[in-house]
PDB file of N, CA and C in Angstrom:
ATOM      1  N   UNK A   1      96.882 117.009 127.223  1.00  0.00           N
ATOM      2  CA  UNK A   1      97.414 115.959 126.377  1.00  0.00           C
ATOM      3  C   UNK A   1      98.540 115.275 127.128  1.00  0.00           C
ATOM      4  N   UNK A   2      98.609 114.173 127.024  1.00  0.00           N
ATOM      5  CA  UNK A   2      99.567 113.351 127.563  1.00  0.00           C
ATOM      6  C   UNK A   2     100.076 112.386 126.856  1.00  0.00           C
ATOM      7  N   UNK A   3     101.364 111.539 127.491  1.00  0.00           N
ATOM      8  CA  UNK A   3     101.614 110.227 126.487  1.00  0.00           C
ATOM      9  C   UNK A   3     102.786 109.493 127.258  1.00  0.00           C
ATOM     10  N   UNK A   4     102.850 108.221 127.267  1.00  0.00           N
ATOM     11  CA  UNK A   4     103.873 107.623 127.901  1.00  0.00           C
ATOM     12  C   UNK A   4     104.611 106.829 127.030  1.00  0.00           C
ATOM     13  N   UNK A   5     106.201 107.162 127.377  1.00  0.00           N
ATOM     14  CA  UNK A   5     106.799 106.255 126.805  1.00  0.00           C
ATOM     15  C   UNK A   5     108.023 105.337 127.207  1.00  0.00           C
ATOM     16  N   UNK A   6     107.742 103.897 126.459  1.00  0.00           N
ATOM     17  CA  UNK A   6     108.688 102.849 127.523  1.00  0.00           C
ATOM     18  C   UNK A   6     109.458 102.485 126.458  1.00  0.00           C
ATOM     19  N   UNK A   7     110.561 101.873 127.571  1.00  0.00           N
ATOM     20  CA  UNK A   7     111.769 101.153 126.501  1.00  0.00           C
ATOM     21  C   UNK A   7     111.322  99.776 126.018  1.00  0.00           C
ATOM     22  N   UNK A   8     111.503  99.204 125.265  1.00  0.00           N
ATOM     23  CA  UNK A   8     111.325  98.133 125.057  1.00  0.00           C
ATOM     24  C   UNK A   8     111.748  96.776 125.836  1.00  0.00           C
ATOM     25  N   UNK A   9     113.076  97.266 126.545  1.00  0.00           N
ATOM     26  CA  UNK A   9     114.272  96.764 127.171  1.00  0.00           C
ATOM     27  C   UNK A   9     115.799  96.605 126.855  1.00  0.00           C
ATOM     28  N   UNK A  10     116.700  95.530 127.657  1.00  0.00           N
ATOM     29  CA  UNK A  10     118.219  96.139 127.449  1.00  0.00           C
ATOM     30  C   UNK A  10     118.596  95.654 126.187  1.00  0.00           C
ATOM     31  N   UNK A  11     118.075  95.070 125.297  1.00  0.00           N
ATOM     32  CA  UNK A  11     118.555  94.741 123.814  1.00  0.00           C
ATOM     33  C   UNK A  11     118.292  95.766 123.002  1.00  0.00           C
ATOM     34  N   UNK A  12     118.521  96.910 123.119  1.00  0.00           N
ATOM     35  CA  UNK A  12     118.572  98.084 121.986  1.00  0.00           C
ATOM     36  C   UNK A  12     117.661  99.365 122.109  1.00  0.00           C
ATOM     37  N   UNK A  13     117.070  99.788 121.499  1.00  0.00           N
ATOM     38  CA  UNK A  13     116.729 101.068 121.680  1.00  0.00           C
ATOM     39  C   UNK A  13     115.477 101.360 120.738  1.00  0.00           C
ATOM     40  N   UNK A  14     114.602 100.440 121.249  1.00  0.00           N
ATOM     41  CA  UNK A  14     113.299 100.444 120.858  1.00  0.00           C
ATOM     42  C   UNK A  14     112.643 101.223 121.934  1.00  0.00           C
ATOM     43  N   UNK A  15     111.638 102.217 121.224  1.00  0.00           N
ATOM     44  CA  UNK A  15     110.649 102.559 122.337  1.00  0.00           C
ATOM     45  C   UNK A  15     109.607 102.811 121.842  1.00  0.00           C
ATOM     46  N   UNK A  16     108.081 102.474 122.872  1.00  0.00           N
ATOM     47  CA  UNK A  16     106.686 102.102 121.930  1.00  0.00           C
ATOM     48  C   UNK A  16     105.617 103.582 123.132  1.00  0.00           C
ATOM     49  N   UNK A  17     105.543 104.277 122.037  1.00  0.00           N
ATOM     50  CA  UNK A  17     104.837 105.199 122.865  1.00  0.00           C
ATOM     51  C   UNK A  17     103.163 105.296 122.853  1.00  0.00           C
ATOM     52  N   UNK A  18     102.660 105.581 123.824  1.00  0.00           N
ATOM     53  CA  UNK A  18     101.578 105.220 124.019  1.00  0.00           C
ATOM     54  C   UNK A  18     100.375 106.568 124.520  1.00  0.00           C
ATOM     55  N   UNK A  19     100.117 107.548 123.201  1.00  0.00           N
ATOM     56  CA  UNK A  19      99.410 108.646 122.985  1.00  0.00           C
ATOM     57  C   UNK A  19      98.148 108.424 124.140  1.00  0.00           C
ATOM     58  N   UNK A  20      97.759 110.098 124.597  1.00  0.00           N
ATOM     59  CA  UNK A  20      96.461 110.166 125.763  1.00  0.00           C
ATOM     60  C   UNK A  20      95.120 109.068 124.858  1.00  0.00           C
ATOM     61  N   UNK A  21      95.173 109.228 123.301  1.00  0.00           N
ATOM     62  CA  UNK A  21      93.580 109.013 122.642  1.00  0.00           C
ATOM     63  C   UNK A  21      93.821 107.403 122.651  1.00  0.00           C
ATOM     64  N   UNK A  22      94.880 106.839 123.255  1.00  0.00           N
ATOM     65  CA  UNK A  22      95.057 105.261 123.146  1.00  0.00           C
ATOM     66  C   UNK A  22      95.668 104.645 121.957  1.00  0.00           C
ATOM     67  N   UNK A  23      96.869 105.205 121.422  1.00  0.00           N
ATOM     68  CA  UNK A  23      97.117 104.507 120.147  1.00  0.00           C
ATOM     69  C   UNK A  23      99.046 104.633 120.504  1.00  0.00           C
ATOM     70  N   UNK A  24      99.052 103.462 119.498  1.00  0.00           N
ATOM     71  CA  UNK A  24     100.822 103.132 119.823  1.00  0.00           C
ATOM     72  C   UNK A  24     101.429 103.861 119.103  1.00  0.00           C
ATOM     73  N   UNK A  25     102.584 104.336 118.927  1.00  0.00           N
ATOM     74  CA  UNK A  25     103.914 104.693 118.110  1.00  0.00           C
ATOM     75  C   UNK A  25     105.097 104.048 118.697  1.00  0.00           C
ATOM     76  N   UNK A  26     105.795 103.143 117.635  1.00  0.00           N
ATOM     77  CA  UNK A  26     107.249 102.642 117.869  1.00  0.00           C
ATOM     78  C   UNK A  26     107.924 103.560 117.375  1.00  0.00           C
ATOM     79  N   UNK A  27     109.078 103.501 118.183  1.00  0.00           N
ATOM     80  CA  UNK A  27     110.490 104.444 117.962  1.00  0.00           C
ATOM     81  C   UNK A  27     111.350 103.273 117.839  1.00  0.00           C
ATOM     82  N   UNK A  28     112.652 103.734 117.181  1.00  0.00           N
ATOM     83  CA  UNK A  28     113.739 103.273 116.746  1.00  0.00           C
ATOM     84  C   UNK A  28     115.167 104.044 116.721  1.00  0.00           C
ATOM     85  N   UNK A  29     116.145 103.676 117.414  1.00  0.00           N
ATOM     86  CA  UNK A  29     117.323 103.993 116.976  1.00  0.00           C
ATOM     87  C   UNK A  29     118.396 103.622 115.717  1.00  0.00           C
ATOM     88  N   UNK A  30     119.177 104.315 115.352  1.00  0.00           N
ATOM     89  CA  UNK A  30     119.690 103.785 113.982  1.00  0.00           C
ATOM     90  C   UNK A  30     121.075 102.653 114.557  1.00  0.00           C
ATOM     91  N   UNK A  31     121.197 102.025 113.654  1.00  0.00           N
ATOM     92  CA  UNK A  31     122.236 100.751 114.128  1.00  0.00           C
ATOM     93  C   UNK A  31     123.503 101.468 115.067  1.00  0.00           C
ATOM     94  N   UNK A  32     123.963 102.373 113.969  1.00  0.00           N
ATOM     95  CA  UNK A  32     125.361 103.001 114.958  1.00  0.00           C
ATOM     96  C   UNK A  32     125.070 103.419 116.498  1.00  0.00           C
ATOM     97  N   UNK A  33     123.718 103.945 117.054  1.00  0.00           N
ATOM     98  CA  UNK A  33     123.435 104.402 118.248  1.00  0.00           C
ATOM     99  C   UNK A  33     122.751 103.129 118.924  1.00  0.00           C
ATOM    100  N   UNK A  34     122.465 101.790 118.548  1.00  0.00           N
ATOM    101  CA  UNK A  34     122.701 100.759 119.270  1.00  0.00           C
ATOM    102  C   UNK A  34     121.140 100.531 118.755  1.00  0.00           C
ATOM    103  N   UNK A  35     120.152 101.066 118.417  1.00  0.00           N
ATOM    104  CA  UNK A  35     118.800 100.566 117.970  1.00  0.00           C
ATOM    105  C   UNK A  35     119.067  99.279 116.726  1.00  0.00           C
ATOM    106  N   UNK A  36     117.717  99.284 115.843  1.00  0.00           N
ATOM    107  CA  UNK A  36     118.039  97.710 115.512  1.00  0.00           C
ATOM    108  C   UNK A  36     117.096  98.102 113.728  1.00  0.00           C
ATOM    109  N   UNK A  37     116.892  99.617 113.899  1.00  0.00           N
ATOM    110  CA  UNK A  37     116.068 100.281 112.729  1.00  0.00           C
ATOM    111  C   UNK A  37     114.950  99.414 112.567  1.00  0.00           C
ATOM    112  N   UNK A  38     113.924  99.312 113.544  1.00  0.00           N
ATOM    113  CA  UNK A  38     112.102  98.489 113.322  1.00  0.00           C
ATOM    114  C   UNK A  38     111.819  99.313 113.230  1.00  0.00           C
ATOM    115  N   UNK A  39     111.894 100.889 113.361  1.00  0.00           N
ATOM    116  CA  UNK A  39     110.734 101.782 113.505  1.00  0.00           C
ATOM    117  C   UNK A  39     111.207 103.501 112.843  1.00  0.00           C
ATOM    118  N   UNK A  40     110.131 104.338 112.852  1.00  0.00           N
ATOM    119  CA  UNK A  40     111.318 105.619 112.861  1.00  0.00           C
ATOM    120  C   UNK A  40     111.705 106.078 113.783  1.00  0.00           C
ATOM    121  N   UNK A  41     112.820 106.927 113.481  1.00  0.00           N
ATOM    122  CA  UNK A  41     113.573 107.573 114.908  1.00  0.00           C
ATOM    123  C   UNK A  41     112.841 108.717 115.638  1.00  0.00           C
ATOM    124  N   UNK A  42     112.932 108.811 116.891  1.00  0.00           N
ATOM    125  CA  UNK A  42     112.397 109.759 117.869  1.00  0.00           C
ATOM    126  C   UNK A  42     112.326 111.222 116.980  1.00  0.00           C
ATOM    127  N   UNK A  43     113.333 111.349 116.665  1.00  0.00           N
ATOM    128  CA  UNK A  43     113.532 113.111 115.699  1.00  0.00           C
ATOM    129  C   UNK A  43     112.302 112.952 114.307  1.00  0.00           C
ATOM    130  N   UNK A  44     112.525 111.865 113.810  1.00  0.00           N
ATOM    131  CA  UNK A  44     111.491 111.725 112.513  1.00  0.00           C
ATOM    132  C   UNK A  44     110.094 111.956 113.207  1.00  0.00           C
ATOM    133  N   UNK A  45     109.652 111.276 114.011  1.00  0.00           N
ATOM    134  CA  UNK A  45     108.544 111.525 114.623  1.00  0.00           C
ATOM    135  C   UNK A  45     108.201 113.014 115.129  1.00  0.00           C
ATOM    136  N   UNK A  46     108.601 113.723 115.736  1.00  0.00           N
ATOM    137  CA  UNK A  46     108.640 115.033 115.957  1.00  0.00           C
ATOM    138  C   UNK A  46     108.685 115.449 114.633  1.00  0.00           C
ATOM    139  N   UNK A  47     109.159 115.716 113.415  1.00  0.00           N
ATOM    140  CA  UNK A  47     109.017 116.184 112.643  1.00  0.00           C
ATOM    141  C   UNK A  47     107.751 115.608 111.592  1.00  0.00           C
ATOM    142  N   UNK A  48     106.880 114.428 111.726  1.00  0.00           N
ATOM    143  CA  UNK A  48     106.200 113.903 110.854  1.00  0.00           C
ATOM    144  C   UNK A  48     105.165 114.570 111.804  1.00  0.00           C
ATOM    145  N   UNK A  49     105.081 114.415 112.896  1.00  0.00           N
ATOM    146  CA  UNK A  49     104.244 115.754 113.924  1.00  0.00           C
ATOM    147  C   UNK A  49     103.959 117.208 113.921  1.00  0.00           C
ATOM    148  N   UNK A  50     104.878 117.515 113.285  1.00  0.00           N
ATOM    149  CA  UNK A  50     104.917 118.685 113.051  1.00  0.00           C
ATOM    150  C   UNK A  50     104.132 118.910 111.545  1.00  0.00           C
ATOM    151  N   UNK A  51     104.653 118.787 110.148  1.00  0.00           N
ATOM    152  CA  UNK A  51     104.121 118.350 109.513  1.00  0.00           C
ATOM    153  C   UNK A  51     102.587 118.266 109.711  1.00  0.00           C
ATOM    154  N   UNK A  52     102.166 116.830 110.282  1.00  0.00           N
ATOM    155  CA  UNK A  52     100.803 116.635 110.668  1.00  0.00           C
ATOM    156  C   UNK A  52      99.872 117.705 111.360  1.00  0.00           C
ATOM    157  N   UNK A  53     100.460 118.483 112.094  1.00  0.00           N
ATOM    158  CA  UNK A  53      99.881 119.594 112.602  1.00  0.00           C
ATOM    159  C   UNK A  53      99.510 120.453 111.831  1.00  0.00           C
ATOM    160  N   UNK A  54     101.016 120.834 110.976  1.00  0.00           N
ATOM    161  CA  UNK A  54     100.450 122.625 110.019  1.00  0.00           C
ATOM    162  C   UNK A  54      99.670 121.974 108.882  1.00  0.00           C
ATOM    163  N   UNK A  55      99.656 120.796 108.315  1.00  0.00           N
ATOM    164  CA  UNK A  55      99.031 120.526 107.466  1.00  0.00           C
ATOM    165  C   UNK A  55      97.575 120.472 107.238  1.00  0.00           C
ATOM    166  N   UNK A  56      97.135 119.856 108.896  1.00  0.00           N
ATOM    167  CA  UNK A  56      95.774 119.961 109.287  1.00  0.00           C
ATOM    168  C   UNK A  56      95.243 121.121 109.547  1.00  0.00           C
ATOM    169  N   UNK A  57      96.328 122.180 110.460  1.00  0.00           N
ATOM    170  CA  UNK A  57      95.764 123.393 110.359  1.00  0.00           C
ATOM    171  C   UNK A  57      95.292 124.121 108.945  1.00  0.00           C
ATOM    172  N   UNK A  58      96.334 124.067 107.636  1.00  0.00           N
ATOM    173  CA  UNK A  58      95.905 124.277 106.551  1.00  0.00           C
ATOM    174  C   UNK A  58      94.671 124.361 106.147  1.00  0.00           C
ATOM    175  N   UNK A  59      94.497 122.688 106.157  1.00  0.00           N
ATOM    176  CA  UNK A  59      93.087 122.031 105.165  1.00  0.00           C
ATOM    177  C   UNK A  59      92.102 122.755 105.872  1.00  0.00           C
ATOM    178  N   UNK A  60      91.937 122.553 107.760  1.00  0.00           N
ATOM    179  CA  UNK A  60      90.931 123.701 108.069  1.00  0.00           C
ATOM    180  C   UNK A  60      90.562 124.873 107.613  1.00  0.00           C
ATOM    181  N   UNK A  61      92.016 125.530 107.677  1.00  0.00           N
ATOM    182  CA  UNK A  61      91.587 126.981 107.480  1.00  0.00           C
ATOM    183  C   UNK A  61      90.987 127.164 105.917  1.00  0.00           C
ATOM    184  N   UNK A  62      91.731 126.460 105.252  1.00  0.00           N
ATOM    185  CA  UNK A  62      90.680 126.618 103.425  1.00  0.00           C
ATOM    186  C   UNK A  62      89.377 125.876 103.219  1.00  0.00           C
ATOM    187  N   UNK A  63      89.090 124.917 104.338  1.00  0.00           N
ATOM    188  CA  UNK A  63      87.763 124.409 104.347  1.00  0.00           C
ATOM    189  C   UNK A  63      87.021 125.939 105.243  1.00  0.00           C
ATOM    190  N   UNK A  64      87.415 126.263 106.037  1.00  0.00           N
ATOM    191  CA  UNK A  64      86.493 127.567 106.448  1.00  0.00           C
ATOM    192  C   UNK A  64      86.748 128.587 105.547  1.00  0.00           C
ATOM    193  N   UNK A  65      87.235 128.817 104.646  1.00  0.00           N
ATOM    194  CA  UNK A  65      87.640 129.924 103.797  1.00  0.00           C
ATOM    195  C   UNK A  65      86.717 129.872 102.483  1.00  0.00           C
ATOM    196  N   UNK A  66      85.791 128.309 102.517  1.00  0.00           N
ATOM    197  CA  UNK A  66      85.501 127.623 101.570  1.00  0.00           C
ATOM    198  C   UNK A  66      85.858 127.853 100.351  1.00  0.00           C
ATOM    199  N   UNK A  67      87.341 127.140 100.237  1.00  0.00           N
ATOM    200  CA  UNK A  67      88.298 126.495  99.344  1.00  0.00           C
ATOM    201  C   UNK A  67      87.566 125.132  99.141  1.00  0.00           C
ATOM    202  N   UNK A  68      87.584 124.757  97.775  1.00  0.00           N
ATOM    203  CA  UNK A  68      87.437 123.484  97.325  1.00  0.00           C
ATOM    204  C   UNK A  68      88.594 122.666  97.109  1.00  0.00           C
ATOM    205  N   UNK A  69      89.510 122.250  98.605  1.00  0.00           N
ATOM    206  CA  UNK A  69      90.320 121.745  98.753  1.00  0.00           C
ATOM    207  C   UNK A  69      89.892 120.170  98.551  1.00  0.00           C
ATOM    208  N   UNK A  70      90.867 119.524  97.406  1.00  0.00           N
ATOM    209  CA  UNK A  70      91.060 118.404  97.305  1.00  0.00           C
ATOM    210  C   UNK A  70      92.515 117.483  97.527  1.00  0.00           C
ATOM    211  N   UNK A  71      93.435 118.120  97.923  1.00  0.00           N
ATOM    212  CA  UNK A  71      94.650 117.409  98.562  1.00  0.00           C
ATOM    213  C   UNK A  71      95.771 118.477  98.586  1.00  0.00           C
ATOM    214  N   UNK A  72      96.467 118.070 100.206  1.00  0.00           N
ATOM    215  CA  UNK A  72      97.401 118.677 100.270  1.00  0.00           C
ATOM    216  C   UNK A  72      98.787 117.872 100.964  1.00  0.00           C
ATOM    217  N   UNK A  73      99.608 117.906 100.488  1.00  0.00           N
ATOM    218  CA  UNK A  73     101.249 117.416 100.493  1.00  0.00           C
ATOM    219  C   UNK A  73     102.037 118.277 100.961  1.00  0.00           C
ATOM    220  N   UNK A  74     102.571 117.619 102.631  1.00  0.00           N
ATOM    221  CA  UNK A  74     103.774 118.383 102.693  1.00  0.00           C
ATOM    222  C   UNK A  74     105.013 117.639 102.797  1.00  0.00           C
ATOM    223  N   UNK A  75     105.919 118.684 102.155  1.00  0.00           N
ATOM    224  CA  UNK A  75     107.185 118.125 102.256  1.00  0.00           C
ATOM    225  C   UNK A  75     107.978 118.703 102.950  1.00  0.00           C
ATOM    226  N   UNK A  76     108.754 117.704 104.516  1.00  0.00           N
ATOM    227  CA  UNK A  76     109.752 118.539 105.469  1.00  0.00           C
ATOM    228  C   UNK A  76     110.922 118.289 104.585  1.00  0.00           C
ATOM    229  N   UNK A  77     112.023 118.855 105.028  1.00  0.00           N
ATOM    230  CA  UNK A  77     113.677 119.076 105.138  1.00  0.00           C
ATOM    231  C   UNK A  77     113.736 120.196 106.102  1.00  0.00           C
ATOM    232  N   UNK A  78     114.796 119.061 106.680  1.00  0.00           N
ATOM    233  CA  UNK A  78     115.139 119.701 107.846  1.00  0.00           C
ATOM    234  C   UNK A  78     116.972 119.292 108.055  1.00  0.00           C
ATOM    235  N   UNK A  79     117.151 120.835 109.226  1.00  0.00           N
ATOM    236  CA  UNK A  79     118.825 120.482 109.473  1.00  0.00           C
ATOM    237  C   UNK A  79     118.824 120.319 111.044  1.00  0.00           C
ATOM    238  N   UNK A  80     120.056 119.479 111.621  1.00  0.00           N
ATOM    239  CA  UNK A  80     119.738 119.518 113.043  1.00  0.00           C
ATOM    240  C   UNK A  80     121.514 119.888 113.742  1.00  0.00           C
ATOM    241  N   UNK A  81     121.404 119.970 114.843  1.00  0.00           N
ATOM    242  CA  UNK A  81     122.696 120.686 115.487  1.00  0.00           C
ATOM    243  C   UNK A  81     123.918 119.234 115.684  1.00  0.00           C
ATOM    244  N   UNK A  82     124.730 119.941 115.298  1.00  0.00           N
ATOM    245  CA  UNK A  82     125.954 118.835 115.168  1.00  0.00           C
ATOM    246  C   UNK A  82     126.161 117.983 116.332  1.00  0.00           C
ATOM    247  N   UNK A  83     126.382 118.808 117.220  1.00  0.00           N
ATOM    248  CA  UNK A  83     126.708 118.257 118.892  1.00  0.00           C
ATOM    249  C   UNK A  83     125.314 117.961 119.227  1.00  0.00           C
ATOM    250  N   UNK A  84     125.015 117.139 120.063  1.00  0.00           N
ATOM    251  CA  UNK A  84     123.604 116.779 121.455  1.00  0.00           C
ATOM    252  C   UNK A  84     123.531 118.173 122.421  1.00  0.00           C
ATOM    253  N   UNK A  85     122.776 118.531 122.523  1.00  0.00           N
ATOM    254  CA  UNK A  85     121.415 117.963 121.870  1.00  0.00           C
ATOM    255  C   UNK A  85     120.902 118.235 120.622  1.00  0.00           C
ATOM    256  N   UNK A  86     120.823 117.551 119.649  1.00  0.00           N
ATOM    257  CA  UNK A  86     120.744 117.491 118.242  1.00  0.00           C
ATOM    258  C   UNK A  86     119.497 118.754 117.650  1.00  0.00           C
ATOM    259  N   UNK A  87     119.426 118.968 118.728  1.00  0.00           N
ATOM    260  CA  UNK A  87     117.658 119.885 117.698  1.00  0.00           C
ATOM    261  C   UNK A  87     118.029 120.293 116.490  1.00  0.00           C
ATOM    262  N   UNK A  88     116.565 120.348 116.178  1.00  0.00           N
ATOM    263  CA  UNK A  88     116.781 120.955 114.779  1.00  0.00           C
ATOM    264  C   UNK A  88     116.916 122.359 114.679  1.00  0.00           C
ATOM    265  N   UNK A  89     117.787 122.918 113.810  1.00  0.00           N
ATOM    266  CA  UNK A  89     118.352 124.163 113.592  1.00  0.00           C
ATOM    267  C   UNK A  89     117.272 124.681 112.276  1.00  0.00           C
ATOM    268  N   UNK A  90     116.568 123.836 111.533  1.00  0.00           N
ATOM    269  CA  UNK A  90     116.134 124.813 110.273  1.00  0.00           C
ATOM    270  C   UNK A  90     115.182 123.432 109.673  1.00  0.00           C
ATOM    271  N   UNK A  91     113.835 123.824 109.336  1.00  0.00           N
ATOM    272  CA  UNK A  91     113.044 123.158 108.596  1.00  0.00           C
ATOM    273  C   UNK A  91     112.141 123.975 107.776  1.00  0.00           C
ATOM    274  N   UNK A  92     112.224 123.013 106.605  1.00  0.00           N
ATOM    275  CA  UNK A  92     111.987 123.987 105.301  1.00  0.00           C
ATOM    276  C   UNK A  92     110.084 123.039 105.059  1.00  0.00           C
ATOM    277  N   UNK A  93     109.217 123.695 105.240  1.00  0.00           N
ATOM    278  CA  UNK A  93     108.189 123.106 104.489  1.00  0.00           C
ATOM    279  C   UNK A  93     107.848 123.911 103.295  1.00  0.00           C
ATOM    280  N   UNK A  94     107.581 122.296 102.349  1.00  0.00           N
ATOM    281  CA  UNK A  94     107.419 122.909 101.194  1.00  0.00           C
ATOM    282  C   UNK A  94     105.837 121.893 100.807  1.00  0.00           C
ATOM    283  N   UNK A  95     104.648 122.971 100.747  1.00  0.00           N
ATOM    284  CA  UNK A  95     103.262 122.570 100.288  1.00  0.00           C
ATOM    285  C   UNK A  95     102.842 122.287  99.111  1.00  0.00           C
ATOM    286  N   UNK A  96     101.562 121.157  98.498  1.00  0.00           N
ATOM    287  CA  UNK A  96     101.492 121.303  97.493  1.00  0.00           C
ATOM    288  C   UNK A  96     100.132 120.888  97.807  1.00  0.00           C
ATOM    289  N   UNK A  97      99.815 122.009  97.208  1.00  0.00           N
ATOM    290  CA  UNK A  97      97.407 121.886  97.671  1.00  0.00           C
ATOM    291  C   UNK A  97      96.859 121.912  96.267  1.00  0.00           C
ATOM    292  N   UNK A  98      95.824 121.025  96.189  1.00  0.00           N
ATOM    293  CA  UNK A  98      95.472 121.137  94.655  1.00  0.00           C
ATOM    294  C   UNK A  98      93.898 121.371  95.514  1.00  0.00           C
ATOM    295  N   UNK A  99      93.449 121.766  94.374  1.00  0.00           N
ATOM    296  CA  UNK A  99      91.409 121.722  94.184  1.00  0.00           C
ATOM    297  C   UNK A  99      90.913 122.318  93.484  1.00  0.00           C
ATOM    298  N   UNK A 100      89.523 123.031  93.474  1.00  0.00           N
ATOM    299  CA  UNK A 100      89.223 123.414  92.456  1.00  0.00           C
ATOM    300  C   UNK A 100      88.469 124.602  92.114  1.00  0.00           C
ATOM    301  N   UNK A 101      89.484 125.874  91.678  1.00  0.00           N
ATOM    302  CA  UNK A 101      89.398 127.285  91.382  1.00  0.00           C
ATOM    303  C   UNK A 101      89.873 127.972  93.050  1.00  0.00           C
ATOM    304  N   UNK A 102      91.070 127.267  93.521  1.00  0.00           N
ATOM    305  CA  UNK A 102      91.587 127.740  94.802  1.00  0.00           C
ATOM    306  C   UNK A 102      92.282 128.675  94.377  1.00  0.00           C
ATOM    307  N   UNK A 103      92.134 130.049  94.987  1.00  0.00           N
ATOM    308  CA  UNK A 103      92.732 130.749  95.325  1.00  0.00           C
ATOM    309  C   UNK A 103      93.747 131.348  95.693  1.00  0.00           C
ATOM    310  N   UNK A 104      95.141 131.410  95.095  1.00  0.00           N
ATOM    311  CA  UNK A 104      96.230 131.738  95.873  1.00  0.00           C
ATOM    312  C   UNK A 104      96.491 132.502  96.379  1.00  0.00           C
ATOM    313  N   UNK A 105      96.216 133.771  96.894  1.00  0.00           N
ATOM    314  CA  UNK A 105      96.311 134.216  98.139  1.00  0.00           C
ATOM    315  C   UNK A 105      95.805 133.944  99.580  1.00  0.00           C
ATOM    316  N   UNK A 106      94.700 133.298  99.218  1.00  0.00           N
ATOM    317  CA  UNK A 106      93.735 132.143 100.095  1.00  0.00           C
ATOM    318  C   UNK A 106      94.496 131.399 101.006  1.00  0.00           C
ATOM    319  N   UNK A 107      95.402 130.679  99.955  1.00  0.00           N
ATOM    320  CA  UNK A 107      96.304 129.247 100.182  1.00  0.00           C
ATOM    321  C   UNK A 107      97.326 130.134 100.962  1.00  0.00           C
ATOM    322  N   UNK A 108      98.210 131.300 100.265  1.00  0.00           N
ATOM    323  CA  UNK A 108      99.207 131.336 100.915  1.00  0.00           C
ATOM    324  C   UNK A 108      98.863 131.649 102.543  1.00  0.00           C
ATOM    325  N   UNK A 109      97.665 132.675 102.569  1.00  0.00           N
ATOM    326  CA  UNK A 109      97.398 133.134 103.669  1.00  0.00           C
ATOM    327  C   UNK A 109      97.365 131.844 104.908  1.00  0.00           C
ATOM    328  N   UNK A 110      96.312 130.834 104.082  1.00  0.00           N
ATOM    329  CA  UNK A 110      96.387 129.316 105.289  1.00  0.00           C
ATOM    330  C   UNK A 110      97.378 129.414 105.477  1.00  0.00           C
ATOM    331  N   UNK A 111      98.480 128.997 104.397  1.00  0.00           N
ATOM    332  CA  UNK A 111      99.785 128.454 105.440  1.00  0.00           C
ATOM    333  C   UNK A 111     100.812 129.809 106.686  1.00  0.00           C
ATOM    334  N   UNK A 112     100.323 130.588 105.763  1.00  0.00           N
ATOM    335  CA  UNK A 112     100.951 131.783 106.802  1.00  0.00           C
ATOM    336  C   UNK A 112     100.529 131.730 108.201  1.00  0.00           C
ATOM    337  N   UNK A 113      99.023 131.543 108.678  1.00  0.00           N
ATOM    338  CA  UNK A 113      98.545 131.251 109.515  1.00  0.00           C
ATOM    339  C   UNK A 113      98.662 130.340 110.449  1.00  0.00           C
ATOM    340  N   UNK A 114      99.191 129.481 109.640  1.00  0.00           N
ATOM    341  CA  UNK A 114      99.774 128.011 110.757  1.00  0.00           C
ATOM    342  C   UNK A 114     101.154 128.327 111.084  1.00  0.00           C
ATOM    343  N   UNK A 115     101.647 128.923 110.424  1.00  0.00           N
ATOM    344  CA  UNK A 115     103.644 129.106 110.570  1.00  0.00           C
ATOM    345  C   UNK A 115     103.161 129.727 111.812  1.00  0.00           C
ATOM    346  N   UNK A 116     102.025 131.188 111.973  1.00  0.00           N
ATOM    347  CA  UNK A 116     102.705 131.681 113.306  1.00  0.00           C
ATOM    348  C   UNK A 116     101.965 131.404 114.243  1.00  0.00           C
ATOM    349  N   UNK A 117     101.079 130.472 114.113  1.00  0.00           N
ATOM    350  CA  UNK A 117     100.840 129.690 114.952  1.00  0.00           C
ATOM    351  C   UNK A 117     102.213 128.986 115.788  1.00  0.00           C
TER     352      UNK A 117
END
């Protein structure tokens, strides 16, 4: 997997990244760090990534579990480190899978499965 990413140039702190499967993502900095807010920020992205990952892992694993999964919602919160480099210190996902006659130990097990992933 690969991906490149460029600045937009010297007027602010846009950057348009450009995934191996051929598709764009704009980044954005927030006004105080000199961006111009067009896009989300580099950290949001990593975390809407993340997200996107365990979520998909989920729906798999209860589609092979054959769960009659009909939607699943996640919700991040997250905390990040005071000083740079900012990482994040703590993210809380919180799931919400509906369908029909699912299983909850089923469900919890999916998501257990992706965490230690």
């Amino acid at each position: 997997m690969e991906c490149t990413v460029r600045w937009t140039g010297l007027s602010g702190m846009t950057f348009v990244s450009e995934t191996g499967s051929g598709h764009l993502v704009t980044m954005d900095g927030a006004p105080e760090g000199g961006g111009r807010n067009l896009a989300p920020r580099p950290m949001e992205v990593v975390l809407a990534g993340t997200g996107g990952c365990t979520a998909y892992d989920v729906v798999v694993i209860l589609r092979k579990s054959g769960q009659d999964i009909r939607g699943c919602e996640l919700k991040l919160t997250s905390e990040r480190a005071e000083k740079d480099p900012k990482v994040f210190t703590k993210v809380h996902f919180h799931f919400i899978v509906r369908g029909r006659n699912l299983k909850p130990n089923v469900v919890e097990r999916a998501i257990k499965l992706s965490h230690e992933k």
